[in-house]
N, C-alpha and C. Protein backbone atom coordinates (compact mmCIF):
# COMPACT_ATOMS: atom_id res chain seq x y z
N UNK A 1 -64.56 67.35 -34.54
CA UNK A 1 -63.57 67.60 -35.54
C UNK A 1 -63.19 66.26 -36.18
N UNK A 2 -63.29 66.22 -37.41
CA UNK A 2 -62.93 64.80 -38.15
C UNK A 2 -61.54 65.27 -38.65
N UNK A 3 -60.76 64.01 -37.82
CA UNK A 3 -59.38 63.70 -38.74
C UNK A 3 -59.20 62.71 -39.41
N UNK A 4 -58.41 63.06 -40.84
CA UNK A 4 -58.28 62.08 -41.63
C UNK A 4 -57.46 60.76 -40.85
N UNK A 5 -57.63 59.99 -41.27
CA UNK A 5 -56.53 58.86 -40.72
C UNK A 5 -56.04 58.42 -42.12
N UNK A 6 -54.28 58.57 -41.77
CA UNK A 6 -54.06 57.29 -43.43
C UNK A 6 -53.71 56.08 -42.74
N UNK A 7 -53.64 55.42 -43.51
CA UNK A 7 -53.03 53.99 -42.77
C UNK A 7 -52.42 53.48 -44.10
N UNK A 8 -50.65 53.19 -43.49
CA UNK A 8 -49.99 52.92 -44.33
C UNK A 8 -49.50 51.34 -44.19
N UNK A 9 -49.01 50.85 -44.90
CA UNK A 9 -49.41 49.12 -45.20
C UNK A 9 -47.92 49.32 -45.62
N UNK A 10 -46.90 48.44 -45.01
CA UNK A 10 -46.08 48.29 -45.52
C UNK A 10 -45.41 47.45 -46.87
N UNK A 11 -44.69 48.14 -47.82
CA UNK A 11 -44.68 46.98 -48.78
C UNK A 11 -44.12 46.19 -48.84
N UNK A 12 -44.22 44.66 -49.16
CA UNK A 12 -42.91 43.79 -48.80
C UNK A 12 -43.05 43.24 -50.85
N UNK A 13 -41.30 43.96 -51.08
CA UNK A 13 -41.52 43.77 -52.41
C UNK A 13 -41.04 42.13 -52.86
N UNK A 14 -40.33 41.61 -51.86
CA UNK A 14 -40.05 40.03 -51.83
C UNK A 14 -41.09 38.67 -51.58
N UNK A 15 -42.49 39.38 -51.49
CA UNK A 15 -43.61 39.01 -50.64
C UNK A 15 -43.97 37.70 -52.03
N UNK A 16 -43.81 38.11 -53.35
CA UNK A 16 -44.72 36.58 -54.36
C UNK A 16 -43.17 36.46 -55.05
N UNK A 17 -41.75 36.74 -54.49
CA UNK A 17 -40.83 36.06 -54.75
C UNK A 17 -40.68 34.68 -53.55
N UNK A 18 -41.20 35.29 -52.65
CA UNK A 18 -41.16 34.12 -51.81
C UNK A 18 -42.20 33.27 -51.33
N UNK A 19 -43.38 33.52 -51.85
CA UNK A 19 -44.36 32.58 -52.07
C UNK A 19 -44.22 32.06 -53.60
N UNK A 20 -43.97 32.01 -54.65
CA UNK A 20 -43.52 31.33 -55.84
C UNK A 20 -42.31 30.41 -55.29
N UNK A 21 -41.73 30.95 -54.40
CA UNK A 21 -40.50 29.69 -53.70
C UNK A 21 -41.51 28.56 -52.67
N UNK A 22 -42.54 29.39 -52.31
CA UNK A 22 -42.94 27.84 -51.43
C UNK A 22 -43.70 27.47 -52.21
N UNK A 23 -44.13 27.94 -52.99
CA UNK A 23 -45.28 27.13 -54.18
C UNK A 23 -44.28 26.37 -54.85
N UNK A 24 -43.35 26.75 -55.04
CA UNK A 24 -42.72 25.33 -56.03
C UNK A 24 -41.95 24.39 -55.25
N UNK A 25 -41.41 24.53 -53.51
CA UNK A 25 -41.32 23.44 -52.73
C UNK A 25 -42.67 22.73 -52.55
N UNK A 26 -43.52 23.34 -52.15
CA UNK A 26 -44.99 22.88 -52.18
C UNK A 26 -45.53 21.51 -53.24
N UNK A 27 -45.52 22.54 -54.14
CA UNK A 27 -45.61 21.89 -55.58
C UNK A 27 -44.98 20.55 -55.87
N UNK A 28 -43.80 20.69 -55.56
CA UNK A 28 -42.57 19.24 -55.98
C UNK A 28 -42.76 18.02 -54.77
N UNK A 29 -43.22 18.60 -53.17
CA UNK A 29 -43.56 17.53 -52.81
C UNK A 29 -45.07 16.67 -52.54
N UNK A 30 -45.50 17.64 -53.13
CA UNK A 30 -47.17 16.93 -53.17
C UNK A 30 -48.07 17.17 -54.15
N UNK A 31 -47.25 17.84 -55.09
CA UNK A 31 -48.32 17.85 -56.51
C UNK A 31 -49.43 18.80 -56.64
N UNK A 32 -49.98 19.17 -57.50
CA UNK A 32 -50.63 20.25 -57.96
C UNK A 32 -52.07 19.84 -56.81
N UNK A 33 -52.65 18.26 -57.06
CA UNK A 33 -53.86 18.28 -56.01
C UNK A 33 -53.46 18.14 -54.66
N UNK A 34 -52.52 18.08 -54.22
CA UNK A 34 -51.90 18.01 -52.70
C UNK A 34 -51.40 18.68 -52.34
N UNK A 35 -51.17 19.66 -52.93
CA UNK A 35 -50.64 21.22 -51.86
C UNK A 35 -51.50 22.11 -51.84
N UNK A 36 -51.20 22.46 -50.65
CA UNK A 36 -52.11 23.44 -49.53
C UNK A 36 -51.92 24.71 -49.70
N UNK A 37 -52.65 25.73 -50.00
CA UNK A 37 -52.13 27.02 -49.99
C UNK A 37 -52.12 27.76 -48.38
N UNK A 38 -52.12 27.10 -47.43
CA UNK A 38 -52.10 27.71 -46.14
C UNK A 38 -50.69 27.36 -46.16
N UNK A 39 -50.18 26.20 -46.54
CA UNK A 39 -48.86 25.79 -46.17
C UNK A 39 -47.69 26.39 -47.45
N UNK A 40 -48.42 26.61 -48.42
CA UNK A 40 -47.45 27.85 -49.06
C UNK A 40 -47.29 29.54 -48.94
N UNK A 41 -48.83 29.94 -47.76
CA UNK A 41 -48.64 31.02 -47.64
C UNK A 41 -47.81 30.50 -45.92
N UNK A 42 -48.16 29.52 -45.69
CA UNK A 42 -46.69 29.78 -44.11
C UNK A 42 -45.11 29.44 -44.71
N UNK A 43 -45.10 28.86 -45.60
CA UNK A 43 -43.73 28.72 -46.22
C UNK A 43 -43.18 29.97 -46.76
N UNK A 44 -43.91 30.98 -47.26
CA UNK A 44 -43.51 32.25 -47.50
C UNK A 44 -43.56 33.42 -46.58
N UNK A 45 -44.34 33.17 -45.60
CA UNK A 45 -44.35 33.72 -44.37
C UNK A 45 -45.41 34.86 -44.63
N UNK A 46 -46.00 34.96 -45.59
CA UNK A 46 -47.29 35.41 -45.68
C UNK A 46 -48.52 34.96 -45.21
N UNK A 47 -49.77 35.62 -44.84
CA UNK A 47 -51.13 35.40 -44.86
C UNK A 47 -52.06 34.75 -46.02
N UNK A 48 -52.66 34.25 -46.62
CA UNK A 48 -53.47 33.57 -47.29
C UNK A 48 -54.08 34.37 -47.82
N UNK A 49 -54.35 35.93 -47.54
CA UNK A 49 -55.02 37.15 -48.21
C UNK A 49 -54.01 37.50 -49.23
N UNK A 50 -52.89 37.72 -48.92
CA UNK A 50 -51.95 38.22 -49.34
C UNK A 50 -51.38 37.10 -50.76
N UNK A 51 -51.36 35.97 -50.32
CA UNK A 51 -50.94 34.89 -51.06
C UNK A 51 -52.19 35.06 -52.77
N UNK A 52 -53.52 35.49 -52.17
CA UNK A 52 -54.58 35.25 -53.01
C UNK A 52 -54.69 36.74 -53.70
N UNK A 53 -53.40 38.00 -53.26
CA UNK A 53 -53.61 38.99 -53.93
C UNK A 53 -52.77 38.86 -54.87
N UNK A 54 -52.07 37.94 -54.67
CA UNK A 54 -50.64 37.99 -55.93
C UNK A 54 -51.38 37.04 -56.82
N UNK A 55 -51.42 36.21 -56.51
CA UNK A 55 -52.37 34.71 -57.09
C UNK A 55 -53.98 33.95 -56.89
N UNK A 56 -54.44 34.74 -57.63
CA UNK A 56 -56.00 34.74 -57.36
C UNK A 56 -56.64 33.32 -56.70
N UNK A 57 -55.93 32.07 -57.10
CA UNK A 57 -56.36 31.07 -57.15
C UNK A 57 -54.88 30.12 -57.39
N UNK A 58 -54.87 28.35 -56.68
CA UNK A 58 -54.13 27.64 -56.92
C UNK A 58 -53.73 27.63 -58.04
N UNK A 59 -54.80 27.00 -58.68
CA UNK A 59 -53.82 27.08 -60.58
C UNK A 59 -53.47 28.20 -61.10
N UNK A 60 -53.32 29.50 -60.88
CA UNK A 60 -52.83 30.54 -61.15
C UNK A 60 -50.93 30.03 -60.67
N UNK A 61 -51.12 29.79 -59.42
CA UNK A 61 -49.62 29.85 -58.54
C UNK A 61 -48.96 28.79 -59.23
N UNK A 62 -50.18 28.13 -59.71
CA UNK A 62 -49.09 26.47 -60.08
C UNK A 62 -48.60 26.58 -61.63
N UNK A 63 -49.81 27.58 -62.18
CA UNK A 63 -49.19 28.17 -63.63
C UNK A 63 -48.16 28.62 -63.83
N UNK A 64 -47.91 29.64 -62.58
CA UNK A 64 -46.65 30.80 -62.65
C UNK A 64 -45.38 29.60 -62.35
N UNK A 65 -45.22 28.34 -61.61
CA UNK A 65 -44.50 27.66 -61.03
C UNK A 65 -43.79 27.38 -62.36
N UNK A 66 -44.41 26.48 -62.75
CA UNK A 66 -44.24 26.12 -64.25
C UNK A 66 -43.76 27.17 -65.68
N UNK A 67 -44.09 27.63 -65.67
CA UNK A 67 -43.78 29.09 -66.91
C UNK A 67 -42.32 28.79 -66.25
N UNK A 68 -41.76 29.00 -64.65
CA UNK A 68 -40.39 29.30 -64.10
C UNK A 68 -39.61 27.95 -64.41
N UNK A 69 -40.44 27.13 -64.00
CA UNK A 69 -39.39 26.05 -64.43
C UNK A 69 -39.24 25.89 -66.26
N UNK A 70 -39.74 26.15 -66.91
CA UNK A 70 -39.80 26.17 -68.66
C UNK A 70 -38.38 27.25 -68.74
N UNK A 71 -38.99 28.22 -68.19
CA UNK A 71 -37.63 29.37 -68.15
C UNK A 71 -36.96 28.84 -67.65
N UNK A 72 -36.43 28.40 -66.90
CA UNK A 72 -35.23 27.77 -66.58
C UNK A 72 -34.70 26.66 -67.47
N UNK A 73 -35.83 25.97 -67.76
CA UNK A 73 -35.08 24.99 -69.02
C UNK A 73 -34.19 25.52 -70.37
N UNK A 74 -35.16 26.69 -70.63
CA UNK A 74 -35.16 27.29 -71.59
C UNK A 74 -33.60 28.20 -71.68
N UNK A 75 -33.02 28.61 -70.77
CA UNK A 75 -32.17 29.30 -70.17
C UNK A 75 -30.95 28.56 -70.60
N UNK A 76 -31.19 27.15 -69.49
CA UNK A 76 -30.14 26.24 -69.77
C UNK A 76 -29.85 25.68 -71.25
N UNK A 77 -30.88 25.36 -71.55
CA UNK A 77 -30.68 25.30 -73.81
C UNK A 77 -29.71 26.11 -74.44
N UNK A 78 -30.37 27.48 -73.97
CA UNK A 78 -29.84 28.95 -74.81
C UNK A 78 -28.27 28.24 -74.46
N UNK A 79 -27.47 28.42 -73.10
CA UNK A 79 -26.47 28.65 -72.67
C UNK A 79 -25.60 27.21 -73.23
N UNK A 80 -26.86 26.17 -73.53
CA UNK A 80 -25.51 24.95 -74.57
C UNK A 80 -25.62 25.29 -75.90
N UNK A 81 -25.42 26.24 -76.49
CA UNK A 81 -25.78 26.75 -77.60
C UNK A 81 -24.08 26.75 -78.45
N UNK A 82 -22.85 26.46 -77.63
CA UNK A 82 -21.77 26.04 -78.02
C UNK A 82 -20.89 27.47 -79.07
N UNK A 83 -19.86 26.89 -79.23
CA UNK A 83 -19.60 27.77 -80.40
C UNK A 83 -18.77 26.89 -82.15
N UNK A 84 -18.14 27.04 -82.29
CA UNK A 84 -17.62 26.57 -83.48
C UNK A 84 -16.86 25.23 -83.31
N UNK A 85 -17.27 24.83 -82.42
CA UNK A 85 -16.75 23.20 -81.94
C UNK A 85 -17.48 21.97 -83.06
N UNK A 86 -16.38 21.40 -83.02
CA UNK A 86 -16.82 20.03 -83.83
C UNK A 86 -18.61 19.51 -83.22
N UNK A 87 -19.31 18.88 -84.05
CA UNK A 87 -20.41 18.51 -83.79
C UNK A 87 -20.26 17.35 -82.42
N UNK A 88 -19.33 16.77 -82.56
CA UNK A 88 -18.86 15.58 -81.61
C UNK A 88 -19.47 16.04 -80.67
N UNK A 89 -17.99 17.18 -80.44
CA UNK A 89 -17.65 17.75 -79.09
C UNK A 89 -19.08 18.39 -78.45
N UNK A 90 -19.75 19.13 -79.13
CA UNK A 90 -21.35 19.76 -79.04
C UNK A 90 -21.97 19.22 -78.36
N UNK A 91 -22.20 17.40 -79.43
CA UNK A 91 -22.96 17.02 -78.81
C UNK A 91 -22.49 16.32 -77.57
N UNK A 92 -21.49 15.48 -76.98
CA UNK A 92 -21.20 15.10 -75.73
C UNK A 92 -21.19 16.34 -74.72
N UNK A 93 -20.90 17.49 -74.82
CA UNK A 93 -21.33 18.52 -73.89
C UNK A 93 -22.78 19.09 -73.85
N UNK A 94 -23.50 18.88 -74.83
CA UNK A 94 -25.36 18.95 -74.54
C UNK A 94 -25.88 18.01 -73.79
N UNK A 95 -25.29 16.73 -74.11
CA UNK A 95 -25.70 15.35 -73.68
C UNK A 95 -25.24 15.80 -71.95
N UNK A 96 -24.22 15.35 -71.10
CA UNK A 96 -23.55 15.64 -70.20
C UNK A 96 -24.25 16.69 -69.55
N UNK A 97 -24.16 17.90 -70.21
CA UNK A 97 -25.20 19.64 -69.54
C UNK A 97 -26.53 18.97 -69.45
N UNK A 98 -26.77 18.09 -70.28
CA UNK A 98 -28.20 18.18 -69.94
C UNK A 98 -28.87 16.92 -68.85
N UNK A 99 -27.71 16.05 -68.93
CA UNK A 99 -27.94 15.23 -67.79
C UNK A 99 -27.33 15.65 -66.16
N UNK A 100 -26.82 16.44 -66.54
CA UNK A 100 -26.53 17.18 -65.07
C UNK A 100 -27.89 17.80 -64.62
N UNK A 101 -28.04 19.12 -65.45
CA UNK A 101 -29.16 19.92 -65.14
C UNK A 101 -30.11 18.90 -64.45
N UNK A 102 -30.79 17.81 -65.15
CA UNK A 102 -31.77 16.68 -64.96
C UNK A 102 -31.40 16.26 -63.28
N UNK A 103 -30.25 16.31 -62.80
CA UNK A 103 -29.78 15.44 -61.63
C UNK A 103 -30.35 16.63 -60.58
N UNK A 104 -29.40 17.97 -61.00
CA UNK A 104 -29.72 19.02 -60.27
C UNK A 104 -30.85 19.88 -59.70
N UNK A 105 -31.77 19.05 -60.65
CA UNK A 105 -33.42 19.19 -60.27
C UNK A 105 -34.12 17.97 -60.57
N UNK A 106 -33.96 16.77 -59.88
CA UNK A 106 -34.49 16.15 -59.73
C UNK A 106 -35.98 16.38 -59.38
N UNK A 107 -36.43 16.80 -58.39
CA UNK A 107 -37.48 16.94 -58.09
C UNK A 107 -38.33 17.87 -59.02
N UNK A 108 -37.67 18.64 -58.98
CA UNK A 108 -39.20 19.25 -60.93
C UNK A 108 -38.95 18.46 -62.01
N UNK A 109 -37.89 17.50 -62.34
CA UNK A 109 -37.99 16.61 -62.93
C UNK A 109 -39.58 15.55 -62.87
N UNK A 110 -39.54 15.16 -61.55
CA UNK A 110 -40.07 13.89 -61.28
C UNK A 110 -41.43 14.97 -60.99
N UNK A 111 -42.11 16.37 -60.77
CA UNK A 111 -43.07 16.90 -60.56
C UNK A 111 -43.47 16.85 -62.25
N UNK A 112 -42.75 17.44 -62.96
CA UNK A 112 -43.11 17.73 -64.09
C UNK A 112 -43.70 16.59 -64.59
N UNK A 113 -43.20 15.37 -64.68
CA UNK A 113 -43.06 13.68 -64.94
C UNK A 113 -44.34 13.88 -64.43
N UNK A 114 -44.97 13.56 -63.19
CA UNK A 114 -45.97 13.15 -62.73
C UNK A 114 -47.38 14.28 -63.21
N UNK A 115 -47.30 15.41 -62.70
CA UNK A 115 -48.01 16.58 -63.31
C UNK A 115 -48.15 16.17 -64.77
N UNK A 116 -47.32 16.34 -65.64
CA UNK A 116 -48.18 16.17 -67.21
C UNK A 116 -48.67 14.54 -67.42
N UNK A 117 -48.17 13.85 -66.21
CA UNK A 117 -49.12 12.33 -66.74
C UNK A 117 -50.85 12.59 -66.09
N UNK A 118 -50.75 13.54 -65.55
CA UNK A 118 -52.05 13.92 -64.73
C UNK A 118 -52.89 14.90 -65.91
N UNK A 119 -52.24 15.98 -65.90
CA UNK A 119 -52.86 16.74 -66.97
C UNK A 119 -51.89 17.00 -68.06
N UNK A 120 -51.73 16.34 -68.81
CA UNK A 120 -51.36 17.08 -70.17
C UNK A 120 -51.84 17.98 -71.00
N UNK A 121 -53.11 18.34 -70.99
CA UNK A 121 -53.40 19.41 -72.07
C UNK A 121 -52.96 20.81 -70.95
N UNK A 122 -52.69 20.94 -69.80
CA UNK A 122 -52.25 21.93 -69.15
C UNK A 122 -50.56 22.03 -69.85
N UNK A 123 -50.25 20.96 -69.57
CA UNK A 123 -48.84 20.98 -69.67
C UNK A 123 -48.19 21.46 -71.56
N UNK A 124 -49.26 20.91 -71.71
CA UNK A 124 -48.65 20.85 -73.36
C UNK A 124 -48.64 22.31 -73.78
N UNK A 125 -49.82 23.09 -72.94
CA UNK A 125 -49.94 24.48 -73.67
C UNK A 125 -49.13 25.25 -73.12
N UNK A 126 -48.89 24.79 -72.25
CA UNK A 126 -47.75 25.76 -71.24
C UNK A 126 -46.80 25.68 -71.81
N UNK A 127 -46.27 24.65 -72.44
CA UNK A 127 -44.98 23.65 -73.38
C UNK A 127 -44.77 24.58 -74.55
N UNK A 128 -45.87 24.76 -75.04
CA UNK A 128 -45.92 24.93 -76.63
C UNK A 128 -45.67 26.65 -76.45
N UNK A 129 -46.39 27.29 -75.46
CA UNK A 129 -46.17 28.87 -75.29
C UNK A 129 -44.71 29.18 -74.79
N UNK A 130 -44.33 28.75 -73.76
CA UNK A 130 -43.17 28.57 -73.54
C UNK A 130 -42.05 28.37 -74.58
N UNK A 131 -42.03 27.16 -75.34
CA UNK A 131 -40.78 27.21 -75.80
C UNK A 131 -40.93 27.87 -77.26
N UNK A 132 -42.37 27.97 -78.04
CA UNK A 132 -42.48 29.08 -79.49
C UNK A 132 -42.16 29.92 -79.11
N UNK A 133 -42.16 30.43 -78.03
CA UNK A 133 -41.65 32.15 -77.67
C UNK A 133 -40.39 32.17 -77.92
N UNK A 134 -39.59 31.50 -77.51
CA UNK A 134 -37.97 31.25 -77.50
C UNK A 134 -37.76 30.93 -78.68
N UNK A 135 -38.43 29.63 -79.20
CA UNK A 135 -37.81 28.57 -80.02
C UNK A 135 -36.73 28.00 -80.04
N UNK A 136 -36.56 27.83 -78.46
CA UNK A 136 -35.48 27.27 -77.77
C UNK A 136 -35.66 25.82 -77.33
N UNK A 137 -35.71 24.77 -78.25
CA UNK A 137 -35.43 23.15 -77.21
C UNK A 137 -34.79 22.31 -77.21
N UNK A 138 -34.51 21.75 -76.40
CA UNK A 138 -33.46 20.51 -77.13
C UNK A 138 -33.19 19.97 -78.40
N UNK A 139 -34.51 19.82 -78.87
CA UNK A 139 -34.69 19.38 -80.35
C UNK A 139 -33.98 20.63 -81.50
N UNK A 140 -34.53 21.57 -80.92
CA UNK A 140 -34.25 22.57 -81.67
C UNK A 140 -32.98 22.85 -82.14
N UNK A 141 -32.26 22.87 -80.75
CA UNK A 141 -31.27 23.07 -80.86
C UNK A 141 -29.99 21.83 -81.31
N UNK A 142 -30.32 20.70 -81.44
CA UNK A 142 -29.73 19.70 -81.72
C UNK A 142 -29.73 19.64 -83.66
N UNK A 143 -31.22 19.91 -84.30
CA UNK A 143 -31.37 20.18 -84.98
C UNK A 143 -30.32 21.28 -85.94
N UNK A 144 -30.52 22.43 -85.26
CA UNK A 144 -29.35 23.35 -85.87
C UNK A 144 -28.08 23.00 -85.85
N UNK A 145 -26.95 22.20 -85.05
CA UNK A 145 -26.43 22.00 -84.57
C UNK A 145 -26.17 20.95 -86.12
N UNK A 146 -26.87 19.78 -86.07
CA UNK A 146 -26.67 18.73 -87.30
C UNK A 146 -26.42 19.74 -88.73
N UNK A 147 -27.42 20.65 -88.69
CA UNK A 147 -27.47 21.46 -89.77
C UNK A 147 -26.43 21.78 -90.16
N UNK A 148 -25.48 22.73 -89.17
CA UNK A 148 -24.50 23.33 -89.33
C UNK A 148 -23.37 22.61 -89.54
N UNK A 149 -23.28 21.57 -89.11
CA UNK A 149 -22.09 20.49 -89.45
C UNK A 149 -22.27 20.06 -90.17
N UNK A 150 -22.94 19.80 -90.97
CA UNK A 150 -23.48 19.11 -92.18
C UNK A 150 -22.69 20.01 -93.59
N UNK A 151 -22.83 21.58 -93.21
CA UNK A 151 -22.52 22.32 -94.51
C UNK A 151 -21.41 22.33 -94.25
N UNK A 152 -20.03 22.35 -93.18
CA UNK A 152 -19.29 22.24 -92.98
C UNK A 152 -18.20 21.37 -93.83
C-alpha cells in the first residue's frame, strides 16, 4: 500500500530580514570582497541553502544591502524637507540632520566610502536608480529650497 507522505517545511517569514541584517554587519566590517557568506548565513541563523534561496549569489545580497542603505538616505532627505521656515533656518537644520545621520552610521558611511572607491560603476548605477526614482538628494533638495526663497 503506498502512502502519500507530505512533508511540511516550516516557514520562517523573518528568515532574508535577518540575513540582509547580517549581510550588512558583514558587509560594513569587511567589505564586499571579505565577507563570507557562511558567516552571514550564521549571523542570521540560517543555512547557506537557504541564504542562496533568497539571494542567488553574493552580489545579489550586497546589491539588496545597498538599495537599503540609499533608502534610508533617501528617507532621511524626504523627512528634512522643512516647512515654511526661513532659508537660514532650513539650511542649519539640513546641515546639522545631516551631520548627525553621517555620525549615526558611521560605518555605512565609511563602507560606502571604501566600496565605491573599489567599484564605482556598481555604485554609481545603484546611485543614479536609487535616487531618479525619488528625485530625492541633498542637492536636490537644497536646490529647491534656494529656489523657493529666492521668489520669496
Amino acid at each position: 500500500m503506498c502512502q502519500s507522505v507530505q512533508v511540511y517545511m516550516k516557514f520562517d517569514v523573518d528568515a532574508e530580514k535577518r540575513i540582509v541584517a547580517a549581510a550588512r554587519t558583514e558587509f560594513t566590517k569587511h567589505g564586499r570582497s571579505g565577507a563570507r557568506t557562511q558567516a552571514i548565513a550564521d549571523g542570521a541563523g540560517v543555512n547557506k541553502a537557504l541564504l542562496h534561496y533568497y539571494f542567488r549569489n553574493k552580489k545579489q545580497l550586497f546589491v539588496r544591502v545597498v538599495e537599503d542603505v540609499f533608502r534610508e538616505v533617501i528617507t532621511f532627505v524626504d523627512g528634512m524637507s522643512g516647512g515654511d521656515e526661513p532659508f537660514r533656518v532650513f539650511l542649519r537644520g539640513f546641515i546639522e540632520g545631516y551631520f548627525t545621520f553621517l555620525r549615526q552610521n558611521s560605518d555605512l558611511t565609511l563602507f560606502l566610502l571604501w566600496e565605491f572607491s573599489h567599484e564605482p560603476e556598481v555604485f554609481q548605477q545603484l546611485a543614479v536608480d536609487s535616487f531618479q526614482e525619488n528625485r530625492t538628494t541633498p542637492l536636490h533638495m537644497l536646490r529647491k529650497k534656494i529656489k523657493e526663497s529666492m521668489r520669496k
